[in-house]
Each structure stands twice: as C-alpha cells, then as structure tokens.
Protein backbone atom coordinates (compact mmCIF):
# COMPACT_ATOMS: atom_id res chain seq x y z
CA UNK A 1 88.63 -27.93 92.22
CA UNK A 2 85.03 -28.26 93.52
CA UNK A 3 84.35 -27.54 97.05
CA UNK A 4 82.92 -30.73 99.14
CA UNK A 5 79.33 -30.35 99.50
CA UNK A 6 77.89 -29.47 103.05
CA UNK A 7 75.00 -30.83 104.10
CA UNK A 8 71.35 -28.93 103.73
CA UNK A 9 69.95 -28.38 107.56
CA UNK A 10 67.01 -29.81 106.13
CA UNK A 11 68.56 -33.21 105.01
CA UNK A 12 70.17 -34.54 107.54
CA UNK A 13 73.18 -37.03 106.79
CA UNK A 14 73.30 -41.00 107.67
CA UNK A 15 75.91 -39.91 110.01
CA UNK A 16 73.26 -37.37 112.07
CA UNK A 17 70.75 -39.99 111.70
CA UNK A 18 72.49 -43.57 112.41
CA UNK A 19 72.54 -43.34 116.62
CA UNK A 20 68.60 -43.09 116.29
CA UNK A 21 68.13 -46.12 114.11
CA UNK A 22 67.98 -48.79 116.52
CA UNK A 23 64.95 -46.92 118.21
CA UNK A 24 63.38 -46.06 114.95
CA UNK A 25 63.58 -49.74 114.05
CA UNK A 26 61.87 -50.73 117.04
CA UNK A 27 58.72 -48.29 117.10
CA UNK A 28 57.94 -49.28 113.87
CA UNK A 29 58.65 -52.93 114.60
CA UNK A 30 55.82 -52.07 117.83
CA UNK A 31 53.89 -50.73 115.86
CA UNK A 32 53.98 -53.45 112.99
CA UNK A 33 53.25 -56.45 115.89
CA UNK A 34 50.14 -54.15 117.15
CA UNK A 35 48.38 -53.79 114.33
CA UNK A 36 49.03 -57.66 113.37
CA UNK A 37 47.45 -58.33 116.54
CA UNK A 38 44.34 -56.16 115.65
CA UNK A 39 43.82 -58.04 112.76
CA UNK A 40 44.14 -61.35 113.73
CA UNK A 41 40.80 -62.41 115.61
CA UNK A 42 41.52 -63.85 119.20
CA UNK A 43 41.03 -67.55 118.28
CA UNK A 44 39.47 -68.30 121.98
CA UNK A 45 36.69 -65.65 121.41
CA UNK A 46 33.04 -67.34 121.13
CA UNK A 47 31.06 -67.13 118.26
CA UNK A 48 28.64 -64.02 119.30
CA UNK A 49 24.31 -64.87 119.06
CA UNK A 50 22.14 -61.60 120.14
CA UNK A 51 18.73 -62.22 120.96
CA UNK A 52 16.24 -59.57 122.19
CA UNK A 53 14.70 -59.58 125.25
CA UNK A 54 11.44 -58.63 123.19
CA UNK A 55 8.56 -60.77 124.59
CA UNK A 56 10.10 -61.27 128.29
CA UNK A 57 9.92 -63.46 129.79
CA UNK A 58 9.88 -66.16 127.39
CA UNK A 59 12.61 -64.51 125.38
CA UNK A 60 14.45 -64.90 128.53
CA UNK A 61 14.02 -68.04 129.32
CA UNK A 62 14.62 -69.26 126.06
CA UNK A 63 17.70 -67.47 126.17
CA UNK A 64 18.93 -69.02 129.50
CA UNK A 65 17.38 -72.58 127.95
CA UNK A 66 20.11 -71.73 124.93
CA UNK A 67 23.08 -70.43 127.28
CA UNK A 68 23.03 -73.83 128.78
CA UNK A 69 22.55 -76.19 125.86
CA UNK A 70 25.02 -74.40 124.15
CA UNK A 71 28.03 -73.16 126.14
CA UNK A 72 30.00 -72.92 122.83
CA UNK A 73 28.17 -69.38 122.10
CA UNK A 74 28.32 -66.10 123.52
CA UNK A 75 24.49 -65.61 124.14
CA UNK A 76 23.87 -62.03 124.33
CA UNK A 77 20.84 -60.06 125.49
CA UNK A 78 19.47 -56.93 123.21
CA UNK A 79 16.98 -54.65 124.44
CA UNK A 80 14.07 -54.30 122.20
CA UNK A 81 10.52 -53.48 122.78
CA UNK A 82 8.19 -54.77 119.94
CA UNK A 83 8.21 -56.90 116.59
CA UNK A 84 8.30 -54.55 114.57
CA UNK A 85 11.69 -52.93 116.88
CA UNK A 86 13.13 -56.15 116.19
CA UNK A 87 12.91 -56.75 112.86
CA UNK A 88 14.33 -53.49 112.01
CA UNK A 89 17.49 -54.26 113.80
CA UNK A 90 17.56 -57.97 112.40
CA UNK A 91 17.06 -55.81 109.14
CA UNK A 92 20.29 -53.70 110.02
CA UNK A 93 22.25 -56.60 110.96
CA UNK A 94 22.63 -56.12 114.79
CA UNK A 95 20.10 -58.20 116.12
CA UNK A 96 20.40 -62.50 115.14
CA UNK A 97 17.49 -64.19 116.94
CA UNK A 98 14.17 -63.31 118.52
CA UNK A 99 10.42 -63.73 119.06
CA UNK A 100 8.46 -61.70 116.87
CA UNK A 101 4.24 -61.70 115.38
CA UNK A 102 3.49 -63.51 112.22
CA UNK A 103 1.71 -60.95 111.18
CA UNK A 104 5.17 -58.66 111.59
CA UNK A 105 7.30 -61.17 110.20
CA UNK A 106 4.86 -61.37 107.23
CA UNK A 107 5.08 -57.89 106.57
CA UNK A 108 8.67 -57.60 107.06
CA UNK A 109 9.01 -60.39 104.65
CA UNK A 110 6.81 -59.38 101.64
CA UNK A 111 6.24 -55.55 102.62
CA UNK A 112 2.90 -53.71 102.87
CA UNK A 113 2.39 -53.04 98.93
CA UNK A 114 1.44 -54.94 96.16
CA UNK A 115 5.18 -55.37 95.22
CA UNK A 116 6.71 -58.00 97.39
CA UNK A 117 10.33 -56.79 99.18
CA UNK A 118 13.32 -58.48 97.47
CA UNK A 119 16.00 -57.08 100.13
CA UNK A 120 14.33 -58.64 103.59
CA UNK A 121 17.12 -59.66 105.99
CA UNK A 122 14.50 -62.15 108.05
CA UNK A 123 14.11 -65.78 107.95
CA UNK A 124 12.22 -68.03 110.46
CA UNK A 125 13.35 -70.90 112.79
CA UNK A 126 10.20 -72.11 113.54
CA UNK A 127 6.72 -71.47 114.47
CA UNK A 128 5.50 -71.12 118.27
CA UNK A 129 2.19 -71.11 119.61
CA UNK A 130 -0.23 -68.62 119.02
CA UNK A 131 0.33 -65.24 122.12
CA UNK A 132 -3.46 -65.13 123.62
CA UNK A 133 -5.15 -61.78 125.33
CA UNK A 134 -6.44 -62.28 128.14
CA UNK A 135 -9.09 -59.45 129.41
CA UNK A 136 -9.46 -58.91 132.82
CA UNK A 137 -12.29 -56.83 134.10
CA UNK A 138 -12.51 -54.96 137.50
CA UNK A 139 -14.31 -56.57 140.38
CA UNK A 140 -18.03 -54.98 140.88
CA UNK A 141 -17.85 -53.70 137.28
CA UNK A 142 -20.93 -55.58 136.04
CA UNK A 143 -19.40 -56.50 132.85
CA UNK A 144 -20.48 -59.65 131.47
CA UNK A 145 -18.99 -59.20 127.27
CA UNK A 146 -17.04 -57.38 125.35
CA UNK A 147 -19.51 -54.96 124.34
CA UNK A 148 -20.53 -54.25 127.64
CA UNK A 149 -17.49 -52.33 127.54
CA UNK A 150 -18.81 -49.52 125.77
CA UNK A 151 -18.11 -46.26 127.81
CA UNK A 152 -15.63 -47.67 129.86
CA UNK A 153 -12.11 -47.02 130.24
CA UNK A 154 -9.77 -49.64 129.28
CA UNK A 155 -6.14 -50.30 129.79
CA UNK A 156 -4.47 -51.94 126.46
CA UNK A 157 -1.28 -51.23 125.81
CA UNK A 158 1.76 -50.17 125.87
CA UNK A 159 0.63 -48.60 122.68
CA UNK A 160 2.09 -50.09 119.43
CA UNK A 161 3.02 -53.84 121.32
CA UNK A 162 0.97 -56.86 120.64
CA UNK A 163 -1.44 -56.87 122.52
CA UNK A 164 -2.27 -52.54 122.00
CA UNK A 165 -2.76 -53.95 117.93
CA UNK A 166 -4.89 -56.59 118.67
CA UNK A 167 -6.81 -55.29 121.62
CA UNK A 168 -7.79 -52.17 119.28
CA UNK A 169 -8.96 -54.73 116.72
CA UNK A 170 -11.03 -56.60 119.19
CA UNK A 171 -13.02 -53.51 120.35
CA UNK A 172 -13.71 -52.34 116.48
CA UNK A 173 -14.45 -55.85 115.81
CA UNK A 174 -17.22 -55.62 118.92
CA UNK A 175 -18.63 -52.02 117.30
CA UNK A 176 -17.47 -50.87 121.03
CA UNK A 177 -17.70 -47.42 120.74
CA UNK A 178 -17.07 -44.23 122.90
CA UNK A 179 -14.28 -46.88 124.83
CA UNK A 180 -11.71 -45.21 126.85
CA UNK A 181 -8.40 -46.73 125.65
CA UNK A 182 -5.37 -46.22 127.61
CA UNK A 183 -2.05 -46.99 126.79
CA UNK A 184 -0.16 -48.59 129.82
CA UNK A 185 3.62 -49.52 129.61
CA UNK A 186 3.74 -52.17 132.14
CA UNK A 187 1.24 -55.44 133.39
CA UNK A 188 1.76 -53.74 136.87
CA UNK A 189 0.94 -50.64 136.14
CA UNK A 190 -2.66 -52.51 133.90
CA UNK A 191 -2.91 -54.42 137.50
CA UNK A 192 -2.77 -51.53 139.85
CA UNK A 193 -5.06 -49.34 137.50
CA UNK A 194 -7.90 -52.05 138.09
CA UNK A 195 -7.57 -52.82 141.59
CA UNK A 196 -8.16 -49.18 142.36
CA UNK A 197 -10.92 -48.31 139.92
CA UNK A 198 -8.84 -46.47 137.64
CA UNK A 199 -9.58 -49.14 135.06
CA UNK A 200 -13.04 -50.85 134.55
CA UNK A 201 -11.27 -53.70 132.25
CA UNK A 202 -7.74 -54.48 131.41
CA UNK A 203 -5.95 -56.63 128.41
CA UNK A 204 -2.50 -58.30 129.12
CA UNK A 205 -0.67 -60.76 126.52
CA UNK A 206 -1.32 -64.38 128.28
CA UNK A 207 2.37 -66.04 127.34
CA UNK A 208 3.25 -66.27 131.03
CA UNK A 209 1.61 -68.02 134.27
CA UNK A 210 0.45 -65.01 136.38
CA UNK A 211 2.50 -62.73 138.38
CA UNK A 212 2.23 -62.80 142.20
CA UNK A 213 0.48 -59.29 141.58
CA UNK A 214 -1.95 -60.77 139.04
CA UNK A 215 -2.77 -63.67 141.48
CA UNK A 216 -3.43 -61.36 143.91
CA UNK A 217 -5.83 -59.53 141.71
CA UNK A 218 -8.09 -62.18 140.79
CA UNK A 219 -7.93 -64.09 144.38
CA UNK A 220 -7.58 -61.55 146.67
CA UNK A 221 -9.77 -58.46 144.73
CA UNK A 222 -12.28 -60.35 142.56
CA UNK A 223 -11.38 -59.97 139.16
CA UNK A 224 -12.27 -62.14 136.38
CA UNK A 225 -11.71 -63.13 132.76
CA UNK A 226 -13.84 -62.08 130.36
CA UNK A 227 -14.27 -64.41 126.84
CA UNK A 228 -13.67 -63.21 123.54
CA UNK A 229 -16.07 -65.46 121.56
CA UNK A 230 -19.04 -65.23 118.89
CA UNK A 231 -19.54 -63.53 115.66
CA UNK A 232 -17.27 -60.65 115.57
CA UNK A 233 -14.33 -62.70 115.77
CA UNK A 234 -15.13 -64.49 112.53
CA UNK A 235 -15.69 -61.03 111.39
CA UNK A 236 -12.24 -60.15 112.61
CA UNK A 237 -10.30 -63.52 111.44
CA UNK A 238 -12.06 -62.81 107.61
CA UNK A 239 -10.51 -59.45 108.13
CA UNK A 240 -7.28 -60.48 109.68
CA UNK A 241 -6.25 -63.63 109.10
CA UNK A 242 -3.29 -63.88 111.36
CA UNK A 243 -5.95 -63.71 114.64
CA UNK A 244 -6.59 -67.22 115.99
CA UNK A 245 -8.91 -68.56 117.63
CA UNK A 246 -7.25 -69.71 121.53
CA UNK A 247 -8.59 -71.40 124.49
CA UNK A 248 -7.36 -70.16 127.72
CA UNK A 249 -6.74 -73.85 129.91
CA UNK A 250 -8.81 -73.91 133.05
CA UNK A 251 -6.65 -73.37 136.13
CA UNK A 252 -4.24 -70.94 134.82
CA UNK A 253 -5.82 -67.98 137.06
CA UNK A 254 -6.72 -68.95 140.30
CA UNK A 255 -10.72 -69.83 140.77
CA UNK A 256 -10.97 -70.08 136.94
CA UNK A 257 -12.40 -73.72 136.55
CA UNK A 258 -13.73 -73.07 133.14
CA UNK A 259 -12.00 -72.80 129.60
CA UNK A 260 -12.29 -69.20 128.48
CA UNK A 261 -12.29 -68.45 124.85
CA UNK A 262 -10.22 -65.67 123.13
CA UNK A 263 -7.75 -64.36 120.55
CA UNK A 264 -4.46 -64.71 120.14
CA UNK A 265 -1.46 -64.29 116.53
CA UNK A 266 0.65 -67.26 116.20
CA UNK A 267 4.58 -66.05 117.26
CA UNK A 268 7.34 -66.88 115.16
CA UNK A 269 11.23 -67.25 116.17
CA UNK A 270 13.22 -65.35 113.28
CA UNK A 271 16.50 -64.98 112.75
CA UNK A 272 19.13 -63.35 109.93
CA UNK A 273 19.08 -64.43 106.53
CA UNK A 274 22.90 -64.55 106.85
CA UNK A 275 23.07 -66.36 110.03
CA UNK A 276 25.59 -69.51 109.54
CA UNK A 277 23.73 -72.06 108.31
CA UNK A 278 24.84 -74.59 110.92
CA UNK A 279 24.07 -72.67 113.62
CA UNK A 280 20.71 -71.87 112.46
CA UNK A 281 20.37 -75.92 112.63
CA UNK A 282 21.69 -76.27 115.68
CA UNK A 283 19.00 -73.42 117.12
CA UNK A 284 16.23 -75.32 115.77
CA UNK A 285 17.19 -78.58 116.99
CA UNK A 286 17.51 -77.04 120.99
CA UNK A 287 14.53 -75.28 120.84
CA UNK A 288 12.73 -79.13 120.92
CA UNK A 289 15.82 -80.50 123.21
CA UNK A 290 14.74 -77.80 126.00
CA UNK A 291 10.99 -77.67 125.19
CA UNK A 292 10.04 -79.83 127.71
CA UNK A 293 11.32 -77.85 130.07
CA UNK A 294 9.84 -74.58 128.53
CA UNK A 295 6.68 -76.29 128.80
CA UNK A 296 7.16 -76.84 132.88
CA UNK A 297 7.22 -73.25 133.14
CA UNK A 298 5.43 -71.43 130.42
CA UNK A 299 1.70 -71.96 130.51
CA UNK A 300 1.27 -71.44 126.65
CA UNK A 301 4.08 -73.97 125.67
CA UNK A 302 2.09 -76.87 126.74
CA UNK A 303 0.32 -77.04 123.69
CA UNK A 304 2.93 -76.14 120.53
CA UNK A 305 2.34 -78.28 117.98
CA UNK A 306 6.00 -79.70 116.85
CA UNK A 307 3.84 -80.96 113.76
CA UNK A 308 3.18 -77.31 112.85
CA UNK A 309 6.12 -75.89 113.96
CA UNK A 310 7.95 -75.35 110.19
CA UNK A 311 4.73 -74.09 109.03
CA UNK A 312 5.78 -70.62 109.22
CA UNK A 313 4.39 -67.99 107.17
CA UNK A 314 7.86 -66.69 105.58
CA UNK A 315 10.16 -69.38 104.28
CA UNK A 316 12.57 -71.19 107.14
CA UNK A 317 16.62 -70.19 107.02
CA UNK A 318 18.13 -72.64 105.39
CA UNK A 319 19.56 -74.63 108.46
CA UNK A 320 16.22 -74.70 110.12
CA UNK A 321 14.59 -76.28 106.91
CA UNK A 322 17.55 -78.98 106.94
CA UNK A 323 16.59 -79.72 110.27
CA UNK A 324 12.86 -80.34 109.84
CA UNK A 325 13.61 -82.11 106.87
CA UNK A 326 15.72 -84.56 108.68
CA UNK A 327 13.51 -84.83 112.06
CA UNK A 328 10.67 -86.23 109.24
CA UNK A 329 13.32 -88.70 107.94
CA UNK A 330 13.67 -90.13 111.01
CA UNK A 331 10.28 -90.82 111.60
C-alpha cells in the first residue's frame, strides 16, 4: 500500500491557500478596474491646441482672441523663441499652431538643397502681413541713412530672431562696413542702450504699437526713424525674395507725421500636417471672425489683405484650403 503523498513546502495545497482567495481576488480585481481606467480617455477632457508664444505679443493675443472664440479647446501656451525653434517642434509633433517667417516656413517645407524634403510635418493656415523693421537712431547722432551708419555701433538682435537675419541683410545690402553689431535679447534692453549712448542706432521688429518705454524714447529723448529705401533694397529683394517692400503708417510713433519706408518678410500662421482637419477649418475661419478686433490693437493688422491671405508660400492644411475655398463660393 502506497503512502498518501505530503505536500512539497514549496507547493502549497488549496487548503493552505483558500482563506487568502477572497483578498487575492480583489487586488487583482483593483488592479484590473485601474488600469481600465488608464486606458479609457476621460470623455470631459478638451481637445488640447499648443501654440507658441513665438512672436509675442501677437502670438498672445491671438491666442487669447482663440481662447474666447473657442471655449471648446484647451488653448495652451509653448515657449519658443524663433521660427526656426518652432518649426522644429511642429516637426517633432509637440507644438500645433504658431507664427512663423515665410522664408522659414519655405525652408522647412522644401529644405535648403536642391532635393525638396518629402517628410515636412508643416502646413499653413494662412498668410499674415508682412513683420516690418523699424530703425531707430539715437538723438544727436547725426545720422540721416543707412549708410551713415558705417562705424557705428548698432543694436540688432537677439541674434538668430527676425529681425537679427534681416537687419544683417540690410547693412550688407547698404555696403555698411566696419558696423558694430550687437546682439540684444530684449526691445528694452535695444531702448535703454540708445537713450544712454550705448547705441548710436537700434532695429526692433514693428508688429506692435510702441511700448510706454519706446514712446518715451522718441517723445521724451529725441529719437527718430530712419527709412530703409533706394537701390540696395532692390538689390536685396533680387537677392532675397521673401524681403518686402513696407510702409510704416504715419502716426504710429509719436511726432512721426510722415510715412517711412522700410523692409519687412511676410509671416505665415502654420500648423501640423496631422492636425484634424476640422479644426484646422475652424482656426482659419476665427482668425477673420476676431480680426477686427486684432486690427484695434495691432498696428500692422490694419492692412492684411484677406484677398492674399491663402497665398502662402507652402501649400494650406487641408481644412484651411476647404475654408478659403468656400469663403470664395460665397462671394
């Protein structure tokens, strides 16, 4: 007769192991619930839009202009310095709308070689009016022209923004040579530097009415605008075609009574390629819903062209084509 087996002290019987089932049964039951709940999306959670606060303060008032007209959204602000900042992260897929350079866009679209890109992640909403420079020079200075600036030390900058790129190409464009450039990182900072002599001239991107600083500047300490006009910016439009020709309005500076010529590159709003496509609609239409009151408070606004808006030098997202094609239907 075989003796009845024992059991192994490493294999517990049912008997050793039934009072803990109920428990067992329940942490894995926890468990079970917790990870359902982890993968079932919270169905009262916005839809999330990022937009970078590149080109402040229009970005930001474009994004309070959105927040409003479209409560639906969770509008979030994303810190990002320049075009070419933000198109990388729209390229990487955690950045969905901004304000960028055609010229940028343009190269993030088709690349800098002779082979176009295939893989670019950026589509546009719409085309905005072109960003001017406005140069400032220093009360007393005696500078009447760009190439008077020749041996002088000028603020442009921060160095790789807008306004650093195109500034640089101004002064070439001028043959202004032996020019002190300095790269700045703020408009107070430019401001500052020519009310105390540290700067003989000053360039500032001109999306904005002035600052109480800037106002101050040109009322209170004499500083003027300086045109950027004549044959070396044909030369420079033949050699970069993005540059546009722009007329500063009279009255945007205090005391100026006169239309001062310059330069500006048109801006674009871009977006993902993968954005939804309804959304993307519903972008471009707001942008002309709250224009009007962009327009009240950004100088430049006043004169975009809504004819020329889907003129845009990279081809329109899909839902922002659909939209211009209707808004001509309806005409």
């Amino acid at each position: 007769m075989k003796p009845a087996p024992t059991a192994s002290p490493l294999r517990p019987t049912f008997a050793a192991w039934s009072p803990w089932l109920p428990l067992l049964a329940a942490v894995c039951l926890a468990g079970t619930l917790a990870a359902c709940r982890r993968q079932v999306p919270d169905a009262s959670a916005k839809p999330v839009l990022r937009i970078s606060t590149a080109f402040a303060p229009f970005s930001t008032r474009l994004t309070e202009e959105y927040r409003r007209a479209m409560p639906d959204l969770d509008i979030q602000s994303a810190r990002a310095a320049f075009s070419s900042d933000v198109l990388s992260q729209i390229q990487a897929g955690t950045l969905d709308l901004s304000v960028v350079l055609a010229d940028d866009a343009y190269r993030a679209y088709f690349g800098e070689g002779a082979t176009p890109r295939t893989d670019s992640a950026v589509r546009a909403i719409s085309l905005l009016q072109p960003l001017p420079t406005y140069l400032l020079a220093r009360a007393g200075s005696g500078i009447r022209n760009v190439g008077e600036l020749k041996g002088k030390t000028v603020a442009v900058g921060p160095e790789g923004s807008s306004v650093w790129k195109l500034g640089t190409l101004v002064l070439k464009a001028f043959d202004v040579e032996q020019v002190n450039i300095k790269a700045i990182g703020s408009r107070e900072v430019a401001v500052r530097g020519l009310q105390d002599g540290t700067f003989d001239a000053i360039m500032l991107p001109g999306y904005v009415y002035p600052e109480a600083f800037t106002e101050a500047l040109l009322r209170e300490r004499g500083a003027y605008l300086l045109p950027i006009d004549g044959p070396p910016v044909e030369r420079l439009r033949r050699e970069s075609p993005f540059v546009r020709v722009v007329m500063i309005p009279r009255d945007i500076y205090p005391g100026q009574e006169q239309i001062v010529p310059t330069v500006g590159i048109d801006m674009l709003i871009v977006c993902r390629r993968d954005l939804d496509e309804s959304l993307a609609y519903r972008l471009a239409e707001q942008l002309f819903n709250v224009f009007p009151r962009l327009a009240r408070v950004e100088a430049t606004m006043r004169f975009l062209n809504l004819e020329e808006a889907p003129a845009t030098p990279i081809p329109l997202h899909p839902g922002a084509a659909r939209y211009f094609r209707e808004r001509e239907l309806s005409r």
